[in-house]
Protein backbone atom coordinates (compact mmCIF):
# COMPACT_ATOMS: atom_id res chain seq x y z
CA UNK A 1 23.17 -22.60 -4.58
CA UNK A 2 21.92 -19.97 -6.92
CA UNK A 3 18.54 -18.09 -6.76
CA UNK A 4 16.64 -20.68 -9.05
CA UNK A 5 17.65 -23.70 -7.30
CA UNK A 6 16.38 -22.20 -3.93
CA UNK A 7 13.07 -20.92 -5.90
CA UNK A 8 12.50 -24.53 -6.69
CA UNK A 9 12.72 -25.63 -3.45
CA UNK A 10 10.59 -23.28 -2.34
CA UNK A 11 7.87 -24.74 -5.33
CA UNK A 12 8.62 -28.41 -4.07
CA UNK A 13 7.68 -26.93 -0.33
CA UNK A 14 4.57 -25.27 -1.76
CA UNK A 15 3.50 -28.33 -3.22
CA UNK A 16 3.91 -30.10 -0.07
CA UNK A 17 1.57 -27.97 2.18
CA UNK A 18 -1.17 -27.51 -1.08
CA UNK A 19 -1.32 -31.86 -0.78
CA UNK A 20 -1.19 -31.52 3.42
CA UNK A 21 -4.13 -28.96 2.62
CA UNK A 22 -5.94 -31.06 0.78
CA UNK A 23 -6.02 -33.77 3.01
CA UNK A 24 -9.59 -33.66 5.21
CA UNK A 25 -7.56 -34.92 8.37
CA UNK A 26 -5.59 -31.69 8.77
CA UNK A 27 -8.86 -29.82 10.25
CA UNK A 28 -8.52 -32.56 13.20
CA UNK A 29 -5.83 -30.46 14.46
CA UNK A 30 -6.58 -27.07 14.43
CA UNK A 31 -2.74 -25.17 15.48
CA UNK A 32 -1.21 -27.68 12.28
CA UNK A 33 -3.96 -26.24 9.69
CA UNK A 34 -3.35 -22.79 10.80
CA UNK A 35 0.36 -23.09 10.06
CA UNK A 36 0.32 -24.72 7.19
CA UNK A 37 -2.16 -22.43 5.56
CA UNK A 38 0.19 -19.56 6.99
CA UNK A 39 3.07 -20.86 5.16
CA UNK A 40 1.38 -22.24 2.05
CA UNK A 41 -0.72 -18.23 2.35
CA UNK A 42 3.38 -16.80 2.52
CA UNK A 43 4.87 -18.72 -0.61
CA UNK A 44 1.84 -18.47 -3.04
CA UNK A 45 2.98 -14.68 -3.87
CA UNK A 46 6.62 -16.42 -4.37
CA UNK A 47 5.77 -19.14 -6.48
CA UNK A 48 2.99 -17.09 -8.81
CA UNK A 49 5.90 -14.37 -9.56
CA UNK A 50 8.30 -17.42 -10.36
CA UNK A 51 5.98 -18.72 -12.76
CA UNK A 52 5.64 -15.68 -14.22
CA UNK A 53 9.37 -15.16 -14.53
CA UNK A 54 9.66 -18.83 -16.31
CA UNK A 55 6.74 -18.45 -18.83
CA UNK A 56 8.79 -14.61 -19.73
CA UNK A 57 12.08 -16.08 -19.54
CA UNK A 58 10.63 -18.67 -22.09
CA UNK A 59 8.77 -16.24 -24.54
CA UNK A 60 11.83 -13.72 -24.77
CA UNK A 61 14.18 -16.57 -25.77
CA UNK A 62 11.54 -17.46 -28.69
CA UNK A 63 11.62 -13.61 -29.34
CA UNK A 64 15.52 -13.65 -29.76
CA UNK A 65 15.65 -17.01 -31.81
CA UNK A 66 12.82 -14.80 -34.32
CA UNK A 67 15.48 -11.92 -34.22
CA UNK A 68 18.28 -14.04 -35.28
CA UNK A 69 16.43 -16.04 -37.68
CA UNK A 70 13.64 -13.85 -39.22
CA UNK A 71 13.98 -12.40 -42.74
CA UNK A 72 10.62 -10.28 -42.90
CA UNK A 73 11.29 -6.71 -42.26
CA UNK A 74 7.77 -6.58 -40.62
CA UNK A 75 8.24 -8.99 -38.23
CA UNK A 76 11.42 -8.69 -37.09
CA UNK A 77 10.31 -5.11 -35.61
CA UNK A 78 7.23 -6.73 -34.12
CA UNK A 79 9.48 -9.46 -32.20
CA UNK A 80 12.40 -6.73 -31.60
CA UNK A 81 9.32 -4.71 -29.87
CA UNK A 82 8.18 -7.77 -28.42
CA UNK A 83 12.16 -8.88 -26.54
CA UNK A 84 12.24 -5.11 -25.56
CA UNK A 85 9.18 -5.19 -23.54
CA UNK A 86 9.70 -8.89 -22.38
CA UNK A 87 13.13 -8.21 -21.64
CA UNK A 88 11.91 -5.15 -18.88
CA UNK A 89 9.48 -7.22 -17.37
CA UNK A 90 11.69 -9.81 -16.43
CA UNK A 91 14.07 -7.18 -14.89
CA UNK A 92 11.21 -6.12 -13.17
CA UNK A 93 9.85 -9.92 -12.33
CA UNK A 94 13.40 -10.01 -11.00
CA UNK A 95 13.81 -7.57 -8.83
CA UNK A 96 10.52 -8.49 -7.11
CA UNK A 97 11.52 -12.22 -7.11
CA UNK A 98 14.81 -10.88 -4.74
CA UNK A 99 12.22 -8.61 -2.38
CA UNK A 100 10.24 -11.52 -1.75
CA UNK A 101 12.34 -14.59 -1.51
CA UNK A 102 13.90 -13.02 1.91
CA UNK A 103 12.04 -14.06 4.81
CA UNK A 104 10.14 -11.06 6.33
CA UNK A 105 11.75 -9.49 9.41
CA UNK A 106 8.67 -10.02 12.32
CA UNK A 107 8.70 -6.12 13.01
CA UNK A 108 7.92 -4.84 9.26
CA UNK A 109 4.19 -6.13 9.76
CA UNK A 110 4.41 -3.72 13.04
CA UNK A 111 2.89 0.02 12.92
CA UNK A 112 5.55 2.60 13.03
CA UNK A 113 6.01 5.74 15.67
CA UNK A 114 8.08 8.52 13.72
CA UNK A 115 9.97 11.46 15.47
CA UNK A 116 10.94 14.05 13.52
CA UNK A 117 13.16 16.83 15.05
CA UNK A 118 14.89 19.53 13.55
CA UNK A 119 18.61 19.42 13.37
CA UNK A 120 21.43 22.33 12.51
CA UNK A 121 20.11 25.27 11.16
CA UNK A 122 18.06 26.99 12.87
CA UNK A 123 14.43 28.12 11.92
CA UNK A 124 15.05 26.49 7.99
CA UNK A 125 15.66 23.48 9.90
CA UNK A 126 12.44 23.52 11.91
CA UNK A 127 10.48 24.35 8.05
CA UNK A 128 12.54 21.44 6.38
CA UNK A 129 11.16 19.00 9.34
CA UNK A 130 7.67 20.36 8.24
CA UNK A 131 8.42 19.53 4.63
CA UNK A 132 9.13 16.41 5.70
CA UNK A 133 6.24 15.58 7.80
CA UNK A 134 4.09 16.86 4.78
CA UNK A 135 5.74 14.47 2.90
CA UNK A 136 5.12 11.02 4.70
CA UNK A 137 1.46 12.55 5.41
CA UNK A 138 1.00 12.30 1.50
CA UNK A 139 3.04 8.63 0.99
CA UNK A 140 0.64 8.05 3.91
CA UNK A 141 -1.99 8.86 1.87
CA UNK A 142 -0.96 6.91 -1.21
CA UNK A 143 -0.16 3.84 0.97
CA UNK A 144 -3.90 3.96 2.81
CA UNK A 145 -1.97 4.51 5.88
CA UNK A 146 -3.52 6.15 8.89
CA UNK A 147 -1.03 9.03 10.29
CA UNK A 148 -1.77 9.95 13.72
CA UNK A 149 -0.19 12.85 15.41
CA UNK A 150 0.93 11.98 19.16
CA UNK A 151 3.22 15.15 20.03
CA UNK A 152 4.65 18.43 17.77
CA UNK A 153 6.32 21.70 19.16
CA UNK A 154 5.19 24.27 16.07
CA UNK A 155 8.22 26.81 15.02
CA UNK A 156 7.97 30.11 14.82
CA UNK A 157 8.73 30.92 10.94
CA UNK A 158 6.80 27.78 9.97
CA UNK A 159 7.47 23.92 10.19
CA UNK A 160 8.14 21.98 13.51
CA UNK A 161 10.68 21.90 16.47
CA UNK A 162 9.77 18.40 17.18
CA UNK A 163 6.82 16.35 15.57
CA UNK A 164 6.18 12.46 16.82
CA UNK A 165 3.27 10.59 14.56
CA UNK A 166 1.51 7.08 14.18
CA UNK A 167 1.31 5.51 11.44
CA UNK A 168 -0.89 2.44 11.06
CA UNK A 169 -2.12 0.04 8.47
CA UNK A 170 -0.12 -2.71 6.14
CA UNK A 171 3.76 -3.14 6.64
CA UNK A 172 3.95 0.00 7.75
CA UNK A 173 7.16 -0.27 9.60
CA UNK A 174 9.13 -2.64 7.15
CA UNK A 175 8.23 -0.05 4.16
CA UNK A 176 8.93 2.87 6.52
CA UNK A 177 12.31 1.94 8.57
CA UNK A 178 14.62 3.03 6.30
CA UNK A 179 13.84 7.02 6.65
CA UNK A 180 15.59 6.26 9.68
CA UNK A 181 18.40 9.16 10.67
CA UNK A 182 19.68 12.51 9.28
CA UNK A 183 18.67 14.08 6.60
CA UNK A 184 20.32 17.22 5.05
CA UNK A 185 18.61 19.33 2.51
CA UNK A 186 20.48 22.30 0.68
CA UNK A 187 18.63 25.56 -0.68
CA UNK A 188 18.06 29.15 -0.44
CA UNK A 189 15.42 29.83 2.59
CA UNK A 190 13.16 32.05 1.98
CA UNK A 191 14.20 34.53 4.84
CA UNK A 192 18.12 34.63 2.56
CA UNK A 193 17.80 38.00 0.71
CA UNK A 194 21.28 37.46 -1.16
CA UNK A 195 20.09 34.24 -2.56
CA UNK A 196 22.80 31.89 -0.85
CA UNK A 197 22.48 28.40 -0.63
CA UNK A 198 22.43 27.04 2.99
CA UNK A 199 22.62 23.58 4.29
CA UNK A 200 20.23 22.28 7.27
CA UNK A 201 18.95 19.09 8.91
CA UNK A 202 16.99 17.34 10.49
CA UNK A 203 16.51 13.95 12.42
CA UNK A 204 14.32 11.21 11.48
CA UNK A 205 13.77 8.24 14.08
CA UNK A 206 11.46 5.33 13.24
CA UNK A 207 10.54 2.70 15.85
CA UNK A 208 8.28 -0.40 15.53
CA UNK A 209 4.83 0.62 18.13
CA UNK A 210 5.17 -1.97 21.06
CA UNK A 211 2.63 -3.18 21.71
CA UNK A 212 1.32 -4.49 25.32
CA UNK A 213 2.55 -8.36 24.27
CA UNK A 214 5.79 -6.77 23.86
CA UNK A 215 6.49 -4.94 26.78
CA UNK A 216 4.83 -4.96 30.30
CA UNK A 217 4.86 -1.99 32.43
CA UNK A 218 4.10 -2.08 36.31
CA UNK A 219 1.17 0.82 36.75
CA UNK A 220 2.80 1.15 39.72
CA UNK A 221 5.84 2.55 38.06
CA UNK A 222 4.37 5.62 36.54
CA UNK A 223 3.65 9.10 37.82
CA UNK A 224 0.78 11.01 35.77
CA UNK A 225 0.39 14.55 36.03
CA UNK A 226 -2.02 16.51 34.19
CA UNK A 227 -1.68 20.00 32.84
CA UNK A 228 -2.56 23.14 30.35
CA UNK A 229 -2.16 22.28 26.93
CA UNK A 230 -0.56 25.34 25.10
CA UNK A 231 -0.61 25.91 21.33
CA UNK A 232 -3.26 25.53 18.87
CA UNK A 233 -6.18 23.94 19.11
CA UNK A 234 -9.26 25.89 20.36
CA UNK A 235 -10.22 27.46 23.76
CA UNK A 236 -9.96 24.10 25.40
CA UNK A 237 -6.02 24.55 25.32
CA UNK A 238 -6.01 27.34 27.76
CA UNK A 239 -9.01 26.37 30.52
CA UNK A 240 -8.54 22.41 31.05
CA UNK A 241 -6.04 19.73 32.03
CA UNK A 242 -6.61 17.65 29.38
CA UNK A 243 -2.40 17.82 28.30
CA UNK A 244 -0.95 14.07 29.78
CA UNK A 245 2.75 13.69 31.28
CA UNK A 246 3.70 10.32 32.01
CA UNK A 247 7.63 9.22 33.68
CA UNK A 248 8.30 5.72 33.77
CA UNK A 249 10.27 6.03 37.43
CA UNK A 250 12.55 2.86 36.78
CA UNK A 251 13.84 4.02 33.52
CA UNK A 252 13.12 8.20 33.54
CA UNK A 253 11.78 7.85 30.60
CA UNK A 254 9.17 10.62 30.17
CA UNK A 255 6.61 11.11 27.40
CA UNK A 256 3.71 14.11 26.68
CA UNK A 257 1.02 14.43 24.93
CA UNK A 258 -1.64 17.28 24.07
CA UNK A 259 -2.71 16.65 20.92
CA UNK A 260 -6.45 15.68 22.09
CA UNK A 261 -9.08 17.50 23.91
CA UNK A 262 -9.20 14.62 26.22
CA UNK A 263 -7.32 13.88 28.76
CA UNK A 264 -8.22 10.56 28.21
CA UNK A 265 -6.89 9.74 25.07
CA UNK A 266 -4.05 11.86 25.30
CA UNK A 267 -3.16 8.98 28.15
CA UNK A 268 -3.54 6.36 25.77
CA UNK A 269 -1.52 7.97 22.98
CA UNK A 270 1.18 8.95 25.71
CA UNK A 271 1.33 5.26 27.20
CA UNK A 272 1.34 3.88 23.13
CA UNK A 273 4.46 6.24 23.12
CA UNK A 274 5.94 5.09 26.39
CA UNK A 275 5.63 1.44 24.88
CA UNK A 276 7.62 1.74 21.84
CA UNK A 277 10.61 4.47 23.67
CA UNK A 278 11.01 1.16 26.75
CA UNK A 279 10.84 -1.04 23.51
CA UNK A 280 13.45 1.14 21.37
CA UNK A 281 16.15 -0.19 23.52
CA UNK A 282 15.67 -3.56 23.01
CA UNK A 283 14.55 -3.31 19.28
CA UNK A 284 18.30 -1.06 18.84
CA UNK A 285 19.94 -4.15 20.13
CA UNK A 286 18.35 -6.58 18.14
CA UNK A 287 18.77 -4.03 15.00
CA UNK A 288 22.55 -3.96 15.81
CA UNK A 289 23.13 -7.54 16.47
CA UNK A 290 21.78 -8.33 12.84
CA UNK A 291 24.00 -4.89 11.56
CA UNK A 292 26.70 -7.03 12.97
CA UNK A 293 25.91 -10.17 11.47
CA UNK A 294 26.11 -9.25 7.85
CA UNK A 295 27.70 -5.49 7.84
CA UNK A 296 24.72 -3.80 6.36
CA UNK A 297 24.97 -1.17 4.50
CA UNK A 298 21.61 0.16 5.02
CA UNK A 299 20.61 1.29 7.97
CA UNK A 300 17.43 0.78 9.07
CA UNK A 301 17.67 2.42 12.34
CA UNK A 302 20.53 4.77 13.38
CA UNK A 303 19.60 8.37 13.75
CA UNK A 304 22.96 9.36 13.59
CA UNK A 305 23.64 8.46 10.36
CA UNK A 306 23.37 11.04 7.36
CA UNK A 307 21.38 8.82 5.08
CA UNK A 308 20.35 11.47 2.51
CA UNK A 309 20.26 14.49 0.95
CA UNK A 310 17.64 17.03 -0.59
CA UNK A 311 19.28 19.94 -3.48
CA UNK A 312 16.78 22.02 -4.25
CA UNK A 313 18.91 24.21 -6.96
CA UNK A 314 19.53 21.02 -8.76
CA UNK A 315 16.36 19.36 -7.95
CA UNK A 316 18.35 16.15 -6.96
CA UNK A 317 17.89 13.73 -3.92
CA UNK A 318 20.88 11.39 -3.25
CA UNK A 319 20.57 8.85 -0.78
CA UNK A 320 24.01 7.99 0.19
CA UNK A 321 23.80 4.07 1.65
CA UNK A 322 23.31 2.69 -1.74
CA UNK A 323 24.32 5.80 -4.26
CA UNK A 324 21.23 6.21 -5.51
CA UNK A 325 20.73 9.81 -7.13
CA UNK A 326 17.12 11.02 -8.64
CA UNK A 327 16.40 14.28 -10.33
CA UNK A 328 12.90 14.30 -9.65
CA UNK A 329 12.80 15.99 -6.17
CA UNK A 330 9.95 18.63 -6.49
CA UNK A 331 7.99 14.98 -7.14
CA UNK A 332 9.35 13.47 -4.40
CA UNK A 333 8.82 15.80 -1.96
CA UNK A 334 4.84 15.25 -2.86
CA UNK A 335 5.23 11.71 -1.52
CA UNK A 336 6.01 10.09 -4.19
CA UNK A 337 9.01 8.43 -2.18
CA UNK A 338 7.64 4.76 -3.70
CA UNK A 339 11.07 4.04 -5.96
CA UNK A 340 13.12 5.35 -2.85
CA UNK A 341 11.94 2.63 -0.40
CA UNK A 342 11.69 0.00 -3.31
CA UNK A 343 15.41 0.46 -4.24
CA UNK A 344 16.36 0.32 0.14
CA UNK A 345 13.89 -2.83 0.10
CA UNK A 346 16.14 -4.70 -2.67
CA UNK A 347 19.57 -3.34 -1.75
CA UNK A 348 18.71 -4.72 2.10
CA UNK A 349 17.21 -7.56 0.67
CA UNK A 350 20.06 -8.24 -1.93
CA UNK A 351 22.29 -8.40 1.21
CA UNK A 352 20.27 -10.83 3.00
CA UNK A 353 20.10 -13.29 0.11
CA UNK A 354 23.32 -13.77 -0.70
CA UNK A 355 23.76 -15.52 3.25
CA UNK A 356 20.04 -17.20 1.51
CA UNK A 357 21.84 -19.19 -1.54
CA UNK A 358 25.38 -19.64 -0.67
């Protein structure tokens, strides 16, 4: 089955649920007219960027038939103009046709947690995992996210030992899950007086948030203990207990957090973190069972992994799951990471639908 004959199915099914909509009966039963809106709600985008793709599949063919039939100097430019900029739009149309025709994994509608840790080399690792927290705060931005920091341990020379934020709002975690493990970045650090090139890393984990549906913890399996916050953040760091440990005793998981003047909230932000690390287990599982299933070659969750690289001299970023190399780095690293995830998104998705149309 190719792509078209499945998009047409998906039109005859759309059709379907617009006639079970219109039908005053379906408000009699209230779980059947929630689901069917769901699903009819899910393929409209499909179908409207199908019907796009037809009408421009359509009008460039009548473009080329001008070009190979037109005499009149004038308006064979105007239709060779007119195939050029019909012919990108269907590539375009295309590529969001095979993003969208994938079912959507249940996580990606999820908020994300993201760890950031600095990896080999030393203190121009720590300023790297800085650059790269400043750099999802500003695709935060762009995206209308909300980035909430849970946890950080500041370095020295700049940057961060070890920073954990939220990140809330639309799709957050299935636009944000492929930042997902190591990534290396190659300059000269500022601290190099003989203007050598060095290689560092650092660690990216990103998690769905759990949330309390997802995973139940016993109260009675936790041990708080309260103490000093140090670091910045105003005299209130150094006279009360308003930093939060928690340890989940069946598990040892333990989790901090400081980054509030409240003791208060730093519980809830350190029990939104326990959560999603109990959860991470289960969620690695799942991730590696579908890994499995289909060999992908993008991963979307081990930290292990070096996924990507940042060369400064050259201004190049190469992410090395799907070869794709940009020269537009100084760009990138102002959040402008939008064509990164979008070519991640299709490669993923590209895998997925050719199980989809076999």
């Amino acid at each position: 089955m190719n792509i078209e004959n499945k998009l047409e199915q998906l039109k005859s099914r759309y059709e379907e649920l617009t006639t079970a909509l219109s039908d005053p009966s379906i408000f009699d039963d209230s779980k059947k007219y929630a689901e069917t809106s769901k699903e009819h709600s899910e393929l409209s985008d499909i179908i409207s960027i199908y019907e796009r793709w037809k009408k421009v599949r359509g009008d460039l063919k009548n473009a080329r038939v001008m070009l190979s039939t037109e005499t009149d100097r004038e308006l064979l430019e105007m239709a060779k103009e007119e195939a050029d900029s019909l012919e990108e739009e269907l590539e375009s149309l295309e590529s969001e046709i095979k993003i969208a025709i994938v079912p959507a994994d249940p996580e990606d509608t999820k908020n994300a947690i993201v760890e950031i840790r600095a990896g080999t080399g030393g203190d121009e690792a720590a300023i790297f995992a800085g650059d790269l927290y400043n750099m999802y705060r500003r695709f935060a931005d762009q995206k209308g996210w909300n980035l909430e920091p849970l946890s950080g341990s500041e370095s020295g020379k700049g940057g961060f030992k070890e920073i954990i934020f939220k990140l809330s709002g639309k799709e957050v975690f299935g636009n944000f899950k492929y930042e997902s493990g190591v990534h290396r970045v190659q300059r000269v650090p500022e601290t190099e007086t003989q203007g050598r090139v060095h290689t560092s890393a650092a660690t990216v984990a990103v998690l769905p948030e759990a949330e309390e549906v997802d995973i139940q913890i016993n109260p009675a399996d936790l041990e708080f203990e309260a103490y000093r916050a140090t670091g910045a953040g105003g005299q209130h760091i150094n006279t009360t207990d308003s930093a939060v440990r928690i340890r989940h005793v069946p598990s040892g998981v333990v989790v901090t957090c400081q980054e509030e003047r409240s003791q208060h909230k730093n519980r809830e932000k350190a029990l939104v973190m326990l959560r999603t690390k109990l959860y991470e287990a289960e969620y690695e599982k799942l991730r590696s069972e579908r890994a499995a299933a289909r060999k992908s070659q993008v991963s979307t969750g081990d930290r292990s992994a070096k996924i990507r690289t940042y060369n400064f001299p050259q201004g190049r970023l190469t992410d090395h799951r799907i070869g794709l190399t940009l020269y537009n780095l100084d760009d990138i690293m102002k959040g402008n990471i939008g064509d990164v995830v979008k070519a991640l998104k299709l490669a993923e998705n590209l895998e997925k639908l050719s199980a989809i149309v076999e």
